[in-house]
PDB file of N, CA and C in Angstrom:
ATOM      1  N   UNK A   1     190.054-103.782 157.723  1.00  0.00           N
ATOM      2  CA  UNK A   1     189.830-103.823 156.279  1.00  0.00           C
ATOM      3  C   UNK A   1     189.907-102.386 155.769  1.00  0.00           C
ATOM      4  N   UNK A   2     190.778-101.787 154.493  1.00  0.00           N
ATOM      5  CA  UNK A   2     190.663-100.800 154.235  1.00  0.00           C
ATOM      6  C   UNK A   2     190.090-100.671 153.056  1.00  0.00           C
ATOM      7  N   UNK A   3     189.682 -99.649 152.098  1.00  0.00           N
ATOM      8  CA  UNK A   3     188.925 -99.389 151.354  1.00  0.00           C
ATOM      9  C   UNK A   3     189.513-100.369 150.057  1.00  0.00           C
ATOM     10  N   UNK A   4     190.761-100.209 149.836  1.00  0.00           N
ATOM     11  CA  UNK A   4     191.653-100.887 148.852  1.00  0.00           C
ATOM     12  C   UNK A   4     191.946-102.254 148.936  1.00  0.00           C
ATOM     13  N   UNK A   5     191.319-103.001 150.257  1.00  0.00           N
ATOM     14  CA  UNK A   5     191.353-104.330 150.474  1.00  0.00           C
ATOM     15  C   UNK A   5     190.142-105.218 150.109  1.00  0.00           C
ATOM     16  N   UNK A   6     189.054-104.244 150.406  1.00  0.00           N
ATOM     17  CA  UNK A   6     187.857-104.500 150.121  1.00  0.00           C
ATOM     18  C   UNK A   6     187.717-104.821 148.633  1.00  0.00           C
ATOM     19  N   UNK A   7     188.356-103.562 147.875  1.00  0.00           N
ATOM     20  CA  UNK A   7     188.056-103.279 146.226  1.00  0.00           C
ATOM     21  C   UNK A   7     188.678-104.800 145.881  1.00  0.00           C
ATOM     22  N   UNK A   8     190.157-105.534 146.550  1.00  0.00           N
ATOM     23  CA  UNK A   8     191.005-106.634 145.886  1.00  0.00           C
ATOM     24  C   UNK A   8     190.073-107.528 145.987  1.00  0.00           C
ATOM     25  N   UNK A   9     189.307-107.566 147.793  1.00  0.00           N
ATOM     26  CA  UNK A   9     188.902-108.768 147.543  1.00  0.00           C
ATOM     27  C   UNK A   9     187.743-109.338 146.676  1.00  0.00           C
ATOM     28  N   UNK A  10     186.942-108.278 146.217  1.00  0.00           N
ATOM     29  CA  UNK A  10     185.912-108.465 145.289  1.00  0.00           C
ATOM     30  C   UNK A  10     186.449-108.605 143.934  1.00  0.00           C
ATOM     31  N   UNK A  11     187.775-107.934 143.665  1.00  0.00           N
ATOM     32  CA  UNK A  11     188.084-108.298 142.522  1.00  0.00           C
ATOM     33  C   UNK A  11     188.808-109.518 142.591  1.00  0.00           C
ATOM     34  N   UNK A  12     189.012-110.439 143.607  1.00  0.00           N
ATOM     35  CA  UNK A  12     189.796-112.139 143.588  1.00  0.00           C
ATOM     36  C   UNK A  12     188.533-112.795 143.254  1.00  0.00           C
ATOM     37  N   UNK A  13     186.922-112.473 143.593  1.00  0.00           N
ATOM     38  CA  UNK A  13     185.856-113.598 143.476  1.00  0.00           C
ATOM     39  C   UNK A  13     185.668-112.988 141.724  1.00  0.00           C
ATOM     40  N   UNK A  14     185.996-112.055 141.069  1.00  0.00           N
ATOM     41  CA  UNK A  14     186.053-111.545 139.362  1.00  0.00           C
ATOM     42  C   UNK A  14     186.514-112.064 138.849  1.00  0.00           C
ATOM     43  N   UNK A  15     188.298-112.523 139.704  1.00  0.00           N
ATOM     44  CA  UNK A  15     188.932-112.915 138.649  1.00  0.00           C
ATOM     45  C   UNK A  15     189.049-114.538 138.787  1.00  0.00           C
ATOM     46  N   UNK A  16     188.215-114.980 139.974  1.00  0.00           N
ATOM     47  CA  UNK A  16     187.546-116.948 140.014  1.00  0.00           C
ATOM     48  C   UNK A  16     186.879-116.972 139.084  1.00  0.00           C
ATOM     49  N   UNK A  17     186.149-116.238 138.591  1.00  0.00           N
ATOM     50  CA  UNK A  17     184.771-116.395 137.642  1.00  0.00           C
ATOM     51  C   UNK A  17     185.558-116.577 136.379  1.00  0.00           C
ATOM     52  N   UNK A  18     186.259-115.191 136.391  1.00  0.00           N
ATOM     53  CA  UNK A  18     186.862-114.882 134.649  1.00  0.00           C
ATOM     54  C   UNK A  18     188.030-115.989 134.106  1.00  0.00           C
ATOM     55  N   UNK A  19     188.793-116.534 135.680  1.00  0.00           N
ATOM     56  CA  UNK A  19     190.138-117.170 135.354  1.00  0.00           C
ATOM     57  C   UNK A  19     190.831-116.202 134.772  1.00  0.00           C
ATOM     58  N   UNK A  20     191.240-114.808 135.279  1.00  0.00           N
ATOM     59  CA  UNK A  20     191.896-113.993 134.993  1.00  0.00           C
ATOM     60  C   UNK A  20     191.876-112.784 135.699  1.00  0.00           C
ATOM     61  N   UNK A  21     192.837-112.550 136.071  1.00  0.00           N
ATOM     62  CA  UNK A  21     192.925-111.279 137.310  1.00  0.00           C
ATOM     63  C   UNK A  21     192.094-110.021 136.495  1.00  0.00           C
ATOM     64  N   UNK A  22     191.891-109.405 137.447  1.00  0.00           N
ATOM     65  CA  UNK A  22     190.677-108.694 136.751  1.00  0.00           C
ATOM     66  C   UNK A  22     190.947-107.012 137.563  1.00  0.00           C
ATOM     67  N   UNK A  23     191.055-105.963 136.632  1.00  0.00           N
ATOM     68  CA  UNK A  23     191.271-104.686 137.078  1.00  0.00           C
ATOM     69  C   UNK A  23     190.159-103.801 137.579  1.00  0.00           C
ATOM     70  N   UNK A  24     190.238-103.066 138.216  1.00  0.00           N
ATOM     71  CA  UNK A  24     189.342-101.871 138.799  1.00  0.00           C
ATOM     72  C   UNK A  24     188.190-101.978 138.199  1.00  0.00           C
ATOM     73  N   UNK A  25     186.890-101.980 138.327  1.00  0.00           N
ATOM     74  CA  UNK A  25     185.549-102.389 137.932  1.00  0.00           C
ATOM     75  C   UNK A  25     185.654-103.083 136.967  1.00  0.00           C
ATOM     76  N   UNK A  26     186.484-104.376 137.191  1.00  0.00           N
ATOM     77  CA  UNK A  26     185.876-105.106 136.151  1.00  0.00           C
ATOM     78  C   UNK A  26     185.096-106.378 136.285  1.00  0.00           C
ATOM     79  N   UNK A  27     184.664-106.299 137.975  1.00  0.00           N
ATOM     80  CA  UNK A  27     183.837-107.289 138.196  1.00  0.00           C
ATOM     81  C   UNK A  27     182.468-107.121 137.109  1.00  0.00           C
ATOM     82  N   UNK A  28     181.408-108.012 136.832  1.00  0.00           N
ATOM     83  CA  UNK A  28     180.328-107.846 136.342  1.00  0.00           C
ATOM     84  C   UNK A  28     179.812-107.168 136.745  1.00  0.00           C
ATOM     85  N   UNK A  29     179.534-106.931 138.174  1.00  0.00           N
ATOM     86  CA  UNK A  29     178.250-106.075 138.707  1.00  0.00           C
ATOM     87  C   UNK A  29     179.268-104.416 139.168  1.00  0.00           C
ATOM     88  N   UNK A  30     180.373-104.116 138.874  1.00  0.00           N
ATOM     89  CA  UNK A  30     180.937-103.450 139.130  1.00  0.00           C
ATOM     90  C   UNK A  30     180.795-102.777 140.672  1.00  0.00           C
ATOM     91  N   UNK A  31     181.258-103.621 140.807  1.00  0.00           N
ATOM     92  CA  UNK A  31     180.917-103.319 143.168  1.00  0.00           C
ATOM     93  C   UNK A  31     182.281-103.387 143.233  1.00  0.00           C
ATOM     94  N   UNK A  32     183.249-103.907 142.905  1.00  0.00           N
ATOM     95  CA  UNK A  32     184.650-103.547 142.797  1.00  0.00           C
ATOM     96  C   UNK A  32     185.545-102.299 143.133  1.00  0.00           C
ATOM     97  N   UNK A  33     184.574-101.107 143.979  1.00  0.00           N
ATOM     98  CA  UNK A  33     185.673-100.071 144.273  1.00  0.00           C
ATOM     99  C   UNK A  33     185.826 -99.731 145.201  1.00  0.00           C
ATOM    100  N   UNK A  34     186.753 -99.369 145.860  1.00  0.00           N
ATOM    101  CA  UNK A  34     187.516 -98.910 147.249  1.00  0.00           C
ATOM    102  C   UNK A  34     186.442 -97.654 148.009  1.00  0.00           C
ATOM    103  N   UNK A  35     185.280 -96.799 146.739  1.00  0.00           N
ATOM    104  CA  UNK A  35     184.785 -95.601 147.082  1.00  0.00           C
ATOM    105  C   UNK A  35     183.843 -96.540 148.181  1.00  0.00           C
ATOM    106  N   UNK A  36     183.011 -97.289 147.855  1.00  0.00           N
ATOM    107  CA  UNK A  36     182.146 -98.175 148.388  1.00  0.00           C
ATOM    108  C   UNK A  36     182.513 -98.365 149.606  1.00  0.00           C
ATOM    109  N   UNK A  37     184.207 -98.449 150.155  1.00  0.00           N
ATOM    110  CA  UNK A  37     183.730 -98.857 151.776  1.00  0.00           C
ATOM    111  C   UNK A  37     184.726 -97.394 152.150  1.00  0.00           C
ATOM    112  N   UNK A  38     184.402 -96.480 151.996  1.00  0.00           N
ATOM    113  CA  UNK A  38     184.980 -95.317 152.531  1.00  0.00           C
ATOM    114  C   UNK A  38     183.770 -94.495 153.137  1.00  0.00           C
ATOM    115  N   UNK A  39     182.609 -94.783 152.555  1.00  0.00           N
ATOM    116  CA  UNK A  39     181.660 -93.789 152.700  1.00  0.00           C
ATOM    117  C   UNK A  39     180.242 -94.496 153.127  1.00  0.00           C
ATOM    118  N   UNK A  40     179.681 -94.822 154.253  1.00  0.00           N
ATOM    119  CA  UNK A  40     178.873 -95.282 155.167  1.00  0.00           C
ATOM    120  C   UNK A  40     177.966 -95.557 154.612  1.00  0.00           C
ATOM    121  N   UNK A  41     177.260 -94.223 153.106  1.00  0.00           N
ATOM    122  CA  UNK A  41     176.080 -94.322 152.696  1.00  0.00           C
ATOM    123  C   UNK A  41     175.983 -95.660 151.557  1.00  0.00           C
ATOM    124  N   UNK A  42     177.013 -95.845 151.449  1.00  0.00           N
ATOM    125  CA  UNK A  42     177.284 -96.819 150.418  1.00  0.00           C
ATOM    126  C   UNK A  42     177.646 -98.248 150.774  1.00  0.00           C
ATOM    127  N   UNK A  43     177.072 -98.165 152.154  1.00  0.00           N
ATOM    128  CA  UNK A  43     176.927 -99.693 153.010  1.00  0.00           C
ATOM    129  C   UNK A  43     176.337-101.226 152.405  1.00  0.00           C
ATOM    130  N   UNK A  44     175.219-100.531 151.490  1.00  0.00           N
ATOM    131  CA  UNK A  44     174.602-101.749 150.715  1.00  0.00           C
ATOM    132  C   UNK A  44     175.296-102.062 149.932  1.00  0.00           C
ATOM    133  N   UNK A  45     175.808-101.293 148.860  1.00  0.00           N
ATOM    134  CA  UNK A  45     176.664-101.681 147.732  1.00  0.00           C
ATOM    135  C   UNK A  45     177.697-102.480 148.219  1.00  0.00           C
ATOM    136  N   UNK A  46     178.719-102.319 149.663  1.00  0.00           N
ATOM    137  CA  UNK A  46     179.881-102.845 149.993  1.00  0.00           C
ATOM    138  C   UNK A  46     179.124-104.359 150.432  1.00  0.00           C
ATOM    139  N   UNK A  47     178.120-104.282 151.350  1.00  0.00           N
ATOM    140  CA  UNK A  47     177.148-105.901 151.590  1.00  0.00           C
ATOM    141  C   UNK A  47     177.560-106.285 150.293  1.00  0.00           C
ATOM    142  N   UNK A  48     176.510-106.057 149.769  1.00  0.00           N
ATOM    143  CA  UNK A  48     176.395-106.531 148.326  1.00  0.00           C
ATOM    144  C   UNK A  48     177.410-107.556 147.532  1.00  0.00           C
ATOM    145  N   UNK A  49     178.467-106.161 147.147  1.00  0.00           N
ATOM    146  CA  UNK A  49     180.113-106.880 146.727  1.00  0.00           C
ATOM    147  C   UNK A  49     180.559-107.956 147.320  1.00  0.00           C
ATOM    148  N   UNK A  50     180.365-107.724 148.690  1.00  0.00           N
ATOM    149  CA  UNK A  50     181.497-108.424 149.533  1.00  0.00           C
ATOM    150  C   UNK A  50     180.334-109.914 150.287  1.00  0.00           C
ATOM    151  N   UNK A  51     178.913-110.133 149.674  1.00  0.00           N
ATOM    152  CA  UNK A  51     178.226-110.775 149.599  1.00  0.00           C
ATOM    153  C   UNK A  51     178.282-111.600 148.408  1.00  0.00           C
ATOM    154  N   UNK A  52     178.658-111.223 147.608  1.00  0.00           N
ATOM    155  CA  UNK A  52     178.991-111.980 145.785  1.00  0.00           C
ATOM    156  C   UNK A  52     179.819-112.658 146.027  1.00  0.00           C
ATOM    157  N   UNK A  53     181.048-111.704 146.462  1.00  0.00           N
ATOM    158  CA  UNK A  53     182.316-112.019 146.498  1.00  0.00           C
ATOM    159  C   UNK A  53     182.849-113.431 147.421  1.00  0.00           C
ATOM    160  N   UNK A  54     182.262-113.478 148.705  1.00  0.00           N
ATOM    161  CA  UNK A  54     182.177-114.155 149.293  1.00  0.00           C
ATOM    162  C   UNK A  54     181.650-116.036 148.631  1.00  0.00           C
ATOM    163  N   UNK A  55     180.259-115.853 148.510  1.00  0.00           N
ATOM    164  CA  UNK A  55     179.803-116.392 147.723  1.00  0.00           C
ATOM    165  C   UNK A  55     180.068-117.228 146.709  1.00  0.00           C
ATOM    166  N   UNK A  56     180.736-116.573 145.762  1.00  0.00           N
ATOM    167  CA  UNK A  56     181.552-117.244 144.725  1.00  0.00           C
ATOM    168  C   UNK A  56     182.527-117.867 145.329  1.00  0.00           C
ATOM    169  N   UNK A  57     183.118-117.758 146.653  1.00  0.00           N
ATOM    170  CA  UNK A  57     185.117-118.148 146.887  1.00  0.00           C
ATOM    171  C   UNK A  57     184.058-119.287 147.373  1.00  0.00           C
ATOM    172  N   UNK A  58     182.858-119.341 148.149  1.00  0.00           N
ATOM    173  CA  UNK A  58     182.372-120.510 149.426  1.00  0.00           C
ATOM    174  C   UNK A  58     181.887-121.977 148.603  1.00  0.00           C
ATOM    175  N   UNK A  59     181.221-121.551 147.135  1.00  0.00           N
ATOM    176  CA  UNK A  59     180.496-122.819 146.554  1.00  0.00           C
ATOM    177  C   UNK A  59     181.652-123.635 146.334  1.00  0.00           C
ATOM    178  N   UNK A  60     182.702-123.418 145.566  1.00  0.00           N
ATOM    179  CA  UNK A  60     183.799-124.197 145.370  1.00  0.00           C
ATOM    180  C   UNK A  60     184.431-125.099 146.806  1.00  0.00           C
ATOM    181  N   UNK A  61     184.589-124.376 147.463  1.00  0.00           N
ATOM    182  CA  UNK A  61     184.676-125.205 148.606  1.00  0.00           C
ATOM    183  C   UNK A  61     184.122-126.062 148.988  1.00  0.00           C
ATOM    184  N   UNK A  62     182.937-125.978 148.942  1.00  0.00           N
ATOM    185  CA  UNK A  62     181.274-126.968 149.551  1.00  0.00           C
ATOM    186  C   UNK A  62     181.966-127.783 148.976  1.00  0.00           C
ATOM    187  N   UNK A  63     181.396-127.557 147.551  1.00  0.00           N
ATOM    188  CA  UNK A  63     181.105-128.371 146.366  1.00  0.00           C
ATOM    189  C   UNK A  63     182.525-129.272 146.110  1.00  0.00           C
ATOM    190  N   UNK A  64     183.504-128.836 146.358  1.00  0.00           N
ATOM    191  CA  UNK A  64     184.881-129.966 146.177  1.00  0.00           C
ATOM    192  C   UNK A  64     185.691-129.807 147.113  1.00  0.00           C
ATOM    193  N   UNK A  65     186.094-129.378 147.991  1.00  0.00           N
ATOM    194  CA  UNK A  65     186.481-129.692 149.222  1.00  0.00           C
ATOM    195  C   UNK A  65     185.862-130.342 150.213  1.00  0.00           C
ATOM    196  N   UNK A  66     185.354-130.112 150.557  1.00  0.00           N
ATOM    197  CA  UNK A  66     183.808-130.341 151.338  1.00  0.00           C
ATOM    198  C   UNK A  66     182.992-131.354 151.025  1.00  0.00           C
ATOM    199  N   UNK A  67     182.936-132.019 149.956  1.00  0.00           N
ATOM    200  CA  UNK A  67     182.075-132.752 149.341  1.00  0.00           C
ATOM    201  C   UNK A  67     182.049-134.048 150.063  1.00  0.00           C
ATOM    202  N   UNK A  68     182.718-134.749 150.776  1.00  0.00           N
ATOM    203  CA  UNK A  68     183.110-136.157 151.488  1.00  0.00           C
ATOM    204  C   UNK A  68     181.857-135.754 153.011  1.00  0.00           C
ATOM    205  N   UNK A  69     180.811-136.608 152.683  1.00  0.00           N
ATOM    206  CA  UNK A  69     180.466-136.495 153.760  1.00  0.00           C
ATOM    207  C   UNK A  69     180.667-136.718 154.882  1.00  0.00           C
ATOM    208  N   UNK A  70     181.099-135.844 156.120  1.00  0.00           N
ATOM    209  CA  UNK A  70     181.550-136.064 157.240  1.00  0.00           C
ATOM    210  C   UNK A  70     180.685-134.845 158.181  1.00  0.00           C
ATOM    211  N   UNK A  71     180.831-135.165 159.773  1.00  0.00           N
ATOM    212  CA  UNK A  71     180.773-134.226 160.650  1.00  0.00           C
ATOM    213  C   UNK A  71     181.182-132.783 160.619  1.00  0.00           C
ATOM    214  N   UNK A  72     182.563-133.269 159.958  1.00  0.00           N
ATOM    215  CA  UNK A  72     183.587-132.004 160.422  1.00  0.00           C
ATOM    216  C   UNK A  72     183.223-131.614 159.213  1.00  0.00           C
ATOM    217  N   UNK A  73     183.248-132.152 157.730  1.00  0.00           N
ATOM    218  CA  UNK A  73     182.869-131.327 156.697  1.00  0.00           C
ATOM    219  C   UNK A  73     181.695-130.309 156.738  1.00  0.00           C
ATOM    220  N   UNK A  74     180.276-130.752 157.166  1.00  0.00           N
ATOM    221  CA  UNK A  74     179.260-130.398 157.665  1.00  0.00           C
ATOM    222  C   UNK A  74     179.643-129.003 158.731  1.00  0.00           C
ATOM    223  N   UNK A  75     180.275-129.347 159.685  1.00  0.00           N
ATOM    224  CA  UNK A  75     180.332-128.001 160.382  1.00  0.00           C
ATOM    225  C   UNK A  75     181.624-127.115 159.569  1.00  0.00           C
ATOM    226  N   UNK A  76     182.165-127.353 158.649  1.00  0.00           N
ATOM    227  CA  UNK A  76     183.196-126.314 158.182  1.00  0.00           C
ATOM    228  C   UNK A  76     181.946-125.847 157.434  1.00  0.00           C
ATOM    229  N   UNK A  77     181.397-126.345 156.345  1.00  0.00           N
ATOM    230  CA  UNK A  77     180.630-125.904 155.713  1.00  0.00           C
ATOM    231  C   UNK A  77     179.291-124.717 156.080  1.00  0.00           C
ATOM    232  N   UNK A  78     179.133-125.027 156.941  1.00  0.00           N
ATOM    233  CA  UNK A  78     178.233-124.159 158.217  1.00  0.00           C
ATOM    234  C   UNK A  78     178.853-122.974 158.264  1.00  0.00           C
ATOM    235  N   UNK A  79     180.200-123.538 159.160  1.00  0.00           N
ATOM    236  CA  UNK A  79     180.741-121.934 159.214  1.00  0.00           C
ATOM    237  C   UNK A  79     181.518-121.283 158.307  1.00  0.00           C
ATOM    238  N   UNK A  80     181.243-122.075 156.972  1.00  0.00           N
ATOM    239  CA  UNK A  80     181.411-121.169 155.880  1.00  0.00           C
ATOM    240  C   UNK A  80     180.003-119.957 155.196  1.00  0.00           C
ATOM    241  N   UNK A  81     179.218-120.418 155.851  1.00  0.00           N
ATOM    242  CA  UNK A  81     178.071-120.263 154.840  1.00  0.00           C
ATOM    243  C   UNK A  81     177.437-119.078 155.766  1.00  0.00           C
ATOM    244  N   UNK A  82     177.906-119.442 156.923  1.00  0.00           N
ATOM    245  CA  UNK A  82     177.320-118.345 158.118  1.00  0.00           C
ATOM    246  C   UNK A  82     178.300-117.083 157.971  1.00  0.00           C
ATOM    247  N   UNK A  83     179.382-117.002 157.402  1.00  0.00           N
ATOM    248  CA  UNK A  83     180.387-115.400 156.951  1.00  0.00           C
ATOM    249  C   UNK A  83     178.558-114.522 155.911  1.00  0.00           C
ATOM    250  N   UNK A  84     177.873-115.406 154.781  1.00  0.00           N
ATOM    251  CA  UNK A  84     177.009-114.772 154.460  1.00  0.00           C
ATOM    252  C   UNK A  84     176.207-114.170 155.306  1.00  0.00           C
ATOM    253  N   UNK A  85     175.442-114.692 156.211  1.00  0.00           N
ATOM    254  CA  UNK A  85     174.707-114.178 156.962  1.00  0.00           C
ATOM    255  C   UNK A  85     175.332-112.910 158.337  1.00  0.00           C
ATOM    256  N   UNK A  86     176.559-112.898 158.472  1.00  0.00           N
ATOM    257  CA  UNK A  86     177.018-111.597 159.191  1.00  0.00           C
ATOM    258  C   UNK A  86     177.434-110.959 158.471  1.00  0.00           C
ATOM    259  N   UNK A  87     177.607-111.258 156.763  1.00  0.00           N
ATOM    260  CA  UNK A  87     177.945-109.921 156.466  1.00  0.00           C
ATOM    261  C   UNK A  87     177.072-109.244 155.436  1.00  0.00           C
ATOM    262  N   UNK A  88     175.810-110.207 155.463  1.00  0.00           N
ATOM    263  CA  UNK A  88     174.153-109.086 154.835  1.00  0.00           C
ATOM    264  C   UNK A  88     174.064-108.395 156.203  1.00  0.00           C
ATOM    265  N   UNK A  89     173.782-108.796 157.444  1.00  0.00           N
ATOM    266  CA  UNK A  89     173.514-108.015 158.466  1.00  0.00           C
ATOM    267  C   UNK A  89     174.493-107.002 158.992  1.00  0.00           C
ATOM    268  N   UNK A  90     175.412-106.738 158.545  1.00  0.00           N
ATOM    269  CA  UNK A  90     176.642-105.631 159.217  1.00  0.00           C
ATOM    270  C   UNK A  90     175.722-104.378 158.891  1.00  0.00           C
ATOM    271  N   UNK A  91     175.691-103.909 160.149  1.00  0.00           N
ATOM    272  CA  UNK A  91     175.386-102.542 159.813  1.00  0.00           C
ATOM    273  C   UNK A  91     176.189-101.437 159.932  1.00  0.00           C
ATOM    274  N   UNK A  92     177.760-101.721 159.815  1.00  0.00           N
ATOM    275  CA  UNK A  92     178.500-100.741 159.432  1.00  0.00           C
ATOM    276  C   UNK A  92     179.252-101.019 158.328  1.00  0.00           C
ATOM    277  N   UNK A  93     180.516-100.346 158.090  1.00  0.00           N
ATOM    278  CA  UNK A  93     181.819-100.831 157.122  1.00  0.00           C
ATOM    279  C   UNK A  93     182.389-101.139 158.105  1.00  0.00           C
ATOM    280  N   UNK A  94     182.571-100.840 159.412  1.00  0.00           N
ATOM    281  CA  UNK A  94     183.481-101.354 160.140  1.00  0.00           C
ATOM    282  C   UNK A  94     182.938-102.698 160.741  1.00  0.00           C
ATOM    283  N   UNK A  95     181.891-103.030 161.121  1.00  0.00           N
ATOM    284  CA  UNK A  95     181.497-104.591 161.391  1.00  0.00           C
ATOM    285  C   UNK A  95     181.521-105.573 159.622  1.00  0.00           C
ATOM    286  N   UNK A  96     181.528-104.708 158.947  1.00  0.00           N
ATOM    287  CA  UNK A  96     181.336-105.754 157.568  1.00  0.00           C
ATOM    288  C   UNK A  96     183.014-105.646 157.431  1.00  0.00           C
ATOM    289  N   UNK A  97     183.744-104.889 157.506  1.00  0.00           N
ATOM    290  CA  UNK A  97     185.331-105.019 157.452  1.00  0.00           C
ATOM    291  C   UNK A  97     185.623-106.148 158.672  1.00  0.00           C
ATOM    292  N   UNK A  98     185.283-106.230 159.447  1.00  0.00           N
ATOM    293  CA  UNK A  98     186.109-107.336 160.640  1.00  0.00           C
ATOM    294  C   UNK A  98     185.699-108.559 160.050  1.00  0.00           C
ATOM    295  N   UNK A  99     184.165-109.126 159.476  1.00  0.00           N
ATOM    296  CA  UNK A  99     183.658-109.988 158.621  1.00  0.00           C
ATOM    297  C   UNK A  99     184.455-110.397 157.547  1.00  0.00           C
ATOM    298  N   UNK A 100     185.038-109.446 156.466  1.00  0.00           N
ATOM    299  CA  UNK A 100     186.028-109.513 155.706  1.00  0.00           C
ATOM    300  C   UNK A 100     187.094-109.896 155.952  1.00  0.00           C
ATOM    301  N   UNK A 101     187.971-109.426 156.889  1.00  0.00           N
ATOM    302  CA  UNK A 101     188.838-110.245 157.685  1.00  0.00           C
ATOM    303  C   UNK A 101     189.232-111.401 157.701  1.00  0.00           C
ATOM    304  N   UNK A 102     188.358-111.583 158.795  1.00  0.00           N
ATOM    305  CA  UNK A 102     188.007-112.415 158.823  1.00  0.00           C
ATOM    306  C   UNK A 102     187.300-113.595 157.986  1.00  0.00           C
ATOM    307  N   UNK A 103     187.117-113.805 157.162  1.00  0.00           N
ATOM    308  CA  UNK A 103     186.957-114.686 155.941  1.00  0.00           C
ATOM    309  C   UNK A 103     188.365-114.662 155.490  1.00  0.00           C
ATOM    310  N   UNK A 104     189.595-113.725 154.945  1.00  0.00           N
ATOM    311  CA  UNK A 104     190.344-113.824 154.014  1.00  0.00           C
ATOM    312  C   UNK A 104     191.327-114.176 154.849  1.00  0.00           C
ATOM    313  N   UNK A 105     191.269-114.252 156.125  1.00  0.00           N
ATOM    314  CA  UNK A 105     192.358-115.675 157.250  1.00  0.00           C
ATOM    315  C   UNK A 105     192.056-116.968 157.071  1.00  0.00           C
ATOM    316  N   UNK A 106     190.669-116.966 157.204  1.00  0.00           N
ATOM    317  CA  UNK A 106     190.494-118.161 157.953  1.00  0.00           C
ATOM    318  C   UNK A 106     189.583-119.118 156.707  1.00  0.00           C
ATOM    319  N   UNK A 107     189.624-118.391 155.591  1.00  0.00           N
ATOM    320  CA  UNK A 107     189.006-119.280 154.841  1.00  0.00           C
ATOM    321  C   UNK A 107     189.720-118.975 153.262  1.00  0.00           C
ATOM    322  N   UNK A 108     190.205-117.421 152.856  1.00  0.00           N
ATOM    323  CA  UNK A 108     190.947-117.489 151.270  1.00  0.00           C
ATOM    324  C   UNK A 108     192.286-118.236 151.660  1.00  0.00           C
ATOM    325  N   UNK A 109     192.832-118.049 152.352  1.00  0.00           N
ATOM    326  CA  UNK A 109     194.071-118.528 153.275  1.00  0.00           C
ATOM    327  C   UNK A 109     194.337-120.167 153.310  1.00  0.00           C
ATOM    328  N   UNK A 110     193.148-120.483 153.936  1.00  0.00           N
ATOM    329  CA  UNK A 110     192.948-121.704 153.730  1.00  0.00           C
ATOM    330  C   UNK A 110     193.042-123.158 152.769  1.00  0.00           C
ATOM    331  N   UNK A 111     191.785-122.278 151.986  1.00  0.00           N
ATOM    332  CA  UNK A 111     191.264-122.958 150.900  1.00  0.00           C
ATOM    333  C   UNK A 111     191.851-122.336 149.568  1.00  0.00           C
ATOM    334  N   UNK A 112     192.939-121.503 149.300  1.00  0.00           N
ATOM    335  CA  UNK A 112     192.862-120.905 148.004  1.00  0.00           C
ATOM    336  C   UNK A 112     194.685-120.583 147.979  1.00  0.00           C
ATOM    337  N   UNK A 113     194.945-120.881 146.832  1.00  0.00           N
ATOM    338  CA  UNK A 113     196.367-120.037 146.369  1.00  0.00           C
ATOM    339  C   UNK A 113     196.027-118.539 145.020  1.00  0.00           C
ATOM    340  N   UNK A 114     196.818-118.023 145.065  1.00  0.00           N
ATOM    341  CA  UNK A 114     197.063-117.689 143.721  1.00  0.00           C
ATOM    342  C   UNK A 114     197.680-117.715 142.710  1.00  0.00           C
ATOM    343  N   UNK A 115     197.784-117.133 141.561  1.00  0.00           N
ATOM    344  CA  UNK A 115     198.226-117.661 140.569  1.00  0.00           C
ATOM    345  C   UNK A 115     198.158-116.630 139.677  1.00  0.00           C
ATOM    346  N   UNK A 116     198.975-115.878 139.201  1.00  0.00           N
ATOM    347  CA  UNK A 116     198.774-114.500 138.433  1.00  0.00           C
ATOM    348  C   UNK A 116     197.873-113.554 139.306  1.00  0.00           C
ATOM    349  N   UNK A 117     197.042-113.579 140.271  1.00  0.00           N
ATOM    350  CA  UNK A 117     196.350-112.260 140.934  1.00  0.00           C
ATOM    351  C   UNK A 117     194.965-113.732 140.733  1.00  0.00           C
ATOM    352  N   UNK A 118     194.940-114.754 140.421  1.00  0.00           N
ATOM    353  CA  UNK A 118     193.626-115.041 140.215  1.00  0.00           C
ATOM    354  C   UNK A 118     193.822-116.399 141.140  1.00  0.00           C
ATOM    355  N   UNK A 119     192.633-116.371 142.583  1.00  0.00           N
ATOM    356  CA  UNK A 119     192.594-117.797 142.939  1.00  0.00           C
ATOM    357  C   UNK A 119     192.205-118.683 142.283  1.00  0.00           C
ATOM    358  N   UNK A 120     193.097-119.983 143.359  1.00  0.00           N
ATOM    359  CA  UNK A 120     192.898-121.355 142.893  1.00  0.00           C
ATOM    360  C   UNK A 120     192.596-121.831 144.055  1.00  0.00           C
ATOM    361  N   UNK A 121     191.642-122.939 143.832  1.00  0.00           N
ATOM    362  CA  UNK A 121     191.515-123.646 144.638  1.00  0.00           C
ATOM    363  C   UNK A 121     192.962-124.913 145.008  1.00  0.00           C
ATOM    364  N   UNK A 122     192.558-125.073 146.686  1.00  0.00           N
ATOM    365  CA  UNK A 122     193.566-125.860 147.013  1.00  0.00           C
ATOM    366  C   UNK A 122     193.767-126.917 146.704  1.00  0.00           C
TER     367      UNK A 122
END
């Protein structure tokens, strides 16, 4: 994950919210910048972002993908919900970058297209 991947992907859960691609701090909470995962001390702020960010892409899923109760829905949903919990606990940028990653394979990839710079659900 590099600093400029980080900044996009917080700005794709900005521009779910806004329905409109959304430029350089223009998330609400402005956690949206590349400075955030360059510089170690600024570990919470990148949690944080990339804790929102996350967040916002996962309810949509639950909530309408997911929604058919099943086994397998149940455990996707799990290991959707568990990306939150490794990436409040990363205690680097580089364990919260492999976390990141990892989410935007195996789950924006998944579950999401785009559409002007702004996801859609599948």
């Amino acid at each position: 994950m590099t600093p400029d991947r980080y900044e996009e992907f917080v700005r794709y859960a900005a521009a779910y919210v806004q329905g409109e691609s959304v430029g350089r701090y223009g998330d609400p909470a402005r956690l949206a910048r590349a400075d955030y995962f360059r510089d170690q001390d600024y570990l919470p702020e990148a949690i944080i972002g990339a804790g929102w960010a996350c967040r916002i892409l996962i309810h949509p899923v639950n909530e309408e993908t997911l929604s058919e109760t099943s086994e397998e829905n149940y455990n996707e949903s799990e290991r959707l919900n568990g990306f939150l919990d490794r990436i409040v606990n990363a205690q680097s940028l580089q364990e919260l970058g492999n976390h990141l990653d990892d989410f935007l394979e195996s789950v924006l990839k998944k579950y999401y297209d785009f559409k002007d710079g702004v996801p859609v659900l599948k």
